[in-house]
C-alpha atoms as a PDB file:
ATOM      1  CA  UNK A   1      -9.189  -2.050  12.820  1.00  0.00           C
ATOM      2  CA  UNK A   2      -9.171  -0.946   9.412  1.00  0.00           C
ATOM      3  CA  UNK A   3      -7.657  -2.474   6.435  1.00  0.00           C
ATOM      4  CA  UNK A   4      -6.753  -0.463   3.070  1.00  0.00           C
ATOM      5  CA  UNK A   5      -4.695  -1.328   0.507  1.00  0.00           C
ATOM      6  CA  UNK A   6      -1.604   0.513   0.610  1.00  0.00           C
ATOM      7  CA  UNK A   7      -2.422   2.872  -2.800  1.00  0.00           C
ATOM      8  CA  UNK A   8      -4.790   4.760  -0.333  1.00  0.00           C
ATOM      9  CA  UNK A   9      -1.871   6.009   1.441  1.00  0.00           C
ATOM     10  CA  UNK A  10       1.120   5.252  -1.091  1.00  0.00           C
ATOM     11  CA  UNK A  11       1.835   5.999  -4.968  1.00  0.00           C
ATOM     12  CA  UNK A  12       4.212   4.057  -6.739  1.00  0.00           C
ATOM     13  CA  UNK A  13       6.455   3.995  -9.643  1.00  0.00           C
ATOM     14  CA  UNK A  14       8.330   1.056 -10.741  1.00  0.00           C
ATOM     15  CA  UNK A  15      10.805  -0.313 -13.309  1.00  0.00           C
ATOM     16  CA  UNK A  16      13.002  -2.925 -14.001  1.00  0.00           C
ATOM     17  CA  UNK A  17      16.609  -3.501 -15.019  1.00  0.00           C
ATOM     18  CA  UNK A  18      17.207  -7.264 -16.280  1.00  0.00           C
ATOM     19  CA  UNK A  19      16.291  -9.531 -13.308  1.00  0.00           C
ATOM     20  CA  UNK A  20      16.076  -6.491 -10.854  1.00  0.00           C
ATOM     21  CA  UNK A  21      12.743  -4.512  -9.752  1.00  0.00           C
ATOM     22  CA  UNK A  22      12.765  -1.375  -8.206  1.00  0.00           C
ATOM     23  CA  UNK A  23       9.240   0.025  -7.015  1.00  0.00           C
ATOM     24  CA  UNK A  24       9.558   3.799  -5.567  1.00  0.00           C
ATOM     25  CA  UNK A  25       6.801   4.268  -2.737  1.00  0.00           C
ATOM     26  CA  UNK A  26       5.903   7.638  -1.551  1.00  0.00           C
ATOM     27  CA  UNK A  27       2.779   8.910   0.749  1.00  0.00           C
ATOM     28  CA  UNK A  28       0.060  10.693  -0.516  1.00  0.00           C
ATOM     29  CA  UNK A  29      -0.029  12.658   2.624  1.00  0.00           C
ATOM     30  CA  UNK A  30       3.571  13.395   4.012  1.00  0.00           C
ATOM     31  CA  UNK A  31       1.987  13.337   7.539  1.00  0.00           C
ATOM     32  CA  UNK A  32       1.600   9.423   6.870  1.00  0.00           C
ATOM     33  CA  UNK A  33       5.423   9.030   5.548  1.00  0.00           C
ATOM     34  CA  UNK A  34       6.983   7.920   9.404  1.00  0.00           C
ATOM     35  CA  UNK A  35       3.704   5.467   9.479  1.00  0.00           C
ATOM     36  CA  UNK A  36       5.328   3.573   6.208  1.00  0.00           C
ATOM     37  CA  UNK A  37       8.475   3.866   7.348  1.00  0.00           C
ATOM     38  CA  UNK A  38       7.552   1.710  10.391  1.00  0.00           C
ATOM     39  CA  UNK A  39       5.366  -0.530   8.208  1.00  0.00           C
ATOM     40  CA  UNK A  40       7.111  -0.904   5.044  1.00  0.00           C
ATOM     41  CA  UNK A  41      10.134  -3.060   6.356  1.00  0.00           C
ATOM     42  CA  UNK A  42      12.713  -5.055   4.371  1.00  0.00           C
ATOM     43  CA  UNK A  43      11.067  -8.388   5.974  1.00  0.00           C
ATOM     44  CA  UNK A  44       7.412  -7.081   5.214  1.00  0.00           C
ATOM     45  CA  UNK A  45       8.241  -6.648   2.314  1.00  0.00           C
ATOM     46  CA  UNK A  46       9.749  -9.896   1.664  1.00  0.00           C
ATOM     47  CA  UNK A  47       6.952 -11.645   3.157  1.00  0.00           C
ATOM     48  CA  UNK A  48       4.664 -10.209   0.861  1.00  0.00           C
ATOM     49  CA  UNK A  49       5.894 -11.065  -2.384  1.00  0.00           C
ATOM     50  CA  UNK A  50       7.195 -14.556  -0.644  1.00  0.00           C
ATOM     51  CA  UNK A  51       8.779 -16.798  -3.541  1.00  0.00           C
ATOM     52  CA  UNK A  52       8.400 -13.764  -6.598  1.00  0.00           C
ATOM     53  CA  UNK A  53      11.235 -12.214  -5.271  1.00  0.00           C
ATOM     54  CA  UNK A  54      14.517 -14.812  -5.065  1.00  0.00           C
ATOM     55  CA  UNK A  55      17.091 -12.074  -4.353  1.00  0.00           C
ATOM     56  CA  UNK A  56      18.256  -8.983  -1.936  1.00  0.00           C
ATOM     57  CA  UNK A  57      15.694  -6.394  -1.221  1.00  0.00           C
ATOM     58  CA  UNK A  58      17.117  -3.427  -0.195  1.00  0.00           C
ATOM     59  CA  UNK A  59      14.902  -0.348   1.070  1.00  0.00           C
ATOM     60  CA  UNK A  60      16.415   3.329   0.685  1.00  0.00           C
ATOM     61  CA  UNK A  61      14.721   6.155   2.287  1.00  0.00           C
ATOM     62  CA  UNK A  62      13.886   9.596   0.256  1.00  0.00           C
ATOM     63  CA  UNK A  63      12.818  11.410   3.270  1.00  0.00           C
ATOM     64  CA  UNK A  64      13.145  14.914   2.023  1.00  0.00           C
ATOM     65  CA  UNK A  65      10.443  12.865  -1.051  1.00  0.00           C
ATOM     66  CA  UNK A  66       8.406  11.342   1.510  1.00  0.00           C
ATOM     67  CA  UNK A  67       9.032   8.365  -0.126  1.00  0.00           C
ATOM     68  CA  UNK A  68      11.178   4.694  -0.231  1.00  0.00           C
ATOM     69  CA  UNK A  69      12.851   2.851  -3.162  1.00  0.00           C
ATOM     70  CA  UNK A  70      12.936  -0.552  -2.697  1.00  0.00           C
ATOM     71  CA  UNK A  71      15.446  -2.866  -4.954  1.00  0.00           C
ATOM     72  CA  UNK A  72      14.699  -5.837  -5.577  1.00  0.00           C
ATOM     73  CA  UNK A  73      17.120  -9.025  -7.022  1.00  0.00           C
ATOM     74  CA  UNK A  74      16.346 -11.656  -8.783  1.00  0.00           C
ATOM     75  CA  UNK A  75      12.297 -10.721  -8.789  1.00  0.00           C
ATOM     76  CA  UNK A  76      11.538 -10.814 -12.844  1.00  0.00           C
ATOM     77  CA  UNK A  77      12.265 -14.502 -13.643  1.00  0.00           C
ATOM     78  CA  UNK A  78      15.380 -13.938 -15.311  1.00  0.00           C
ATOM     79  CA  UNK A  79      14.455 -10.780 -16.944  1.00  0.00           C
ATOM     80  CA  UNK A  80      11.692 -10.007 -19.788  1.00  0.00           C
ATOM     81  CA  UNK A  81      13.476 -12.184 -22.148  1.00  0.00           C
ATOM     82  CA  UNK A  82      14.528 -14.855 -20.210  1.00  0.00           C
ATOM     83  CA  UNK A  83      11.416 -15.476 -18.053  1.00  0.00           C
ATOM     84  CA  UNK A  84       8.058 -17.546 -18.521  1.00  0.00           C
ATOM     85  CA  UNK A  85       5.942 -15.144 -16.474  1.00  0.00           C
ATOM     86  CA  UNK A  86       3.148 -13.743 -18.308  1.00  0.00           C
ATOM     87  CA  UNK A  87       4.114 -10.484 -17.540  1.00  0.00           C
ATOM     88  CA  UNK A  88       7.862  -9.970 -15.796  1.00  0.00           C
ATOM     89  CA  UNK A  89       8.384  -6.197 -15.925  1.00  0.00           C
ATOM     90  CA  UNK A  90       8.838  -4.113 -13.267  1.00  0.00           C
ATOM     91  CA  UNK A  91       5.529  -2.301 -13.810  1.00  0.00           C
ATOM     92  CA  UNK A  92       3.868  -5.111 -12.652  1.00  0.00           C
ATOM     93  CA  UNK A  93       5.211  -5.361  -9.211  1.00  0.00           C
ATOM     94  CA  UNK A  94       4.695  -1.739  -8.890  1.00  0.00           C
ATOM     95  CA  UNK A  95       1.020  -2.118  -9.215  1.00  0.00           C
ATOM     96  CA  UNK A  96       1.613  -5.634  -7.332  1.00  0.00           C
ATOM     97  CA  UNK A  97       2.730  -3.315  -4.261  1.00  0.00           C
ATOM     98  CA  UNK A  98       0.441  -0.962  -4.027  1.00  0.00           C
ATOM     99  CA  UNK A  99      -1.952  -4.092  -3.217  1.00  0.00           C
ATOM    100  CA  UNK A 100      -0.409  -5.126  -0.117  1.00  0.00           C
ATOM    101  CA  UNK A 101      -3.124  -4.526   2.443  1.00  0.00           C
ATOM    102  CA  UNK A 102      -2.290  -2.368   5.452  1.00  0.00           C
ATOM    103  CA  UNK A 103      -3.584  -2.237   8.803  1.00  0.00           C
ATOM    104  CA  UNK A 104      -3.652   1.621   9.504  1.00  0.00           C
ATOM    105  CA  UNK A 105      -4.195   0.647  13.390  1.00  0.00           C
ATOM    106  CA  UNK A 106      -0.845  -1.058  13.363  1.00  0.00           C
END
């Protein structure tokens, strides 16, 4: 078994609109994209950031980009001006992401 964290197979960009978070994932090597595509699910993903993210993710596929963009609601505390997280951009749950640790024997 071997665990990385997913930036050894992934890089991200990520922004935020108001309350919403969007992180763009794609693989570093395109022969690794259909082994995200398995991993990187809608409830994975939901599990991860568990109670950070109140709202909808939604996952769309860029397959010709080797890459996902996943939307997600209601995952900035309000927004940068309404919320009392330290840091509530999008940025930071783009770098938040690219933390999730993968198993690459899944």
């Amino acid at each position: 078994m071997s665990i990385v964290y997913l930036n050894t197979l992934a890089h991200g960009r990520s922004g935020d609109k108001g309350d919403t978070s969007n992180v763009c994932v794609f693989a570093r090597n395109p022969k690794d994209y259909e082994f995200l595509k398995r991993i990187l699910t809608v409830d994975r993903v939901k599990k991860y950031f568990g109670d950070m993210v109140k709202g909808e993710i939604i996952r769309y596929e860029v397959e010709t980009l080797h890459g996902f963009n996943f939307v997600m609601k209601h995952a900035l505390g309000g927004g940068a001006t309404h919320s009392l997280r330290l840091d509530s951009l999008g940025k930071s749950m783009g770098s938040a992401f690219m933390r999730m640790k993968i198993d690459t024997d899944e």
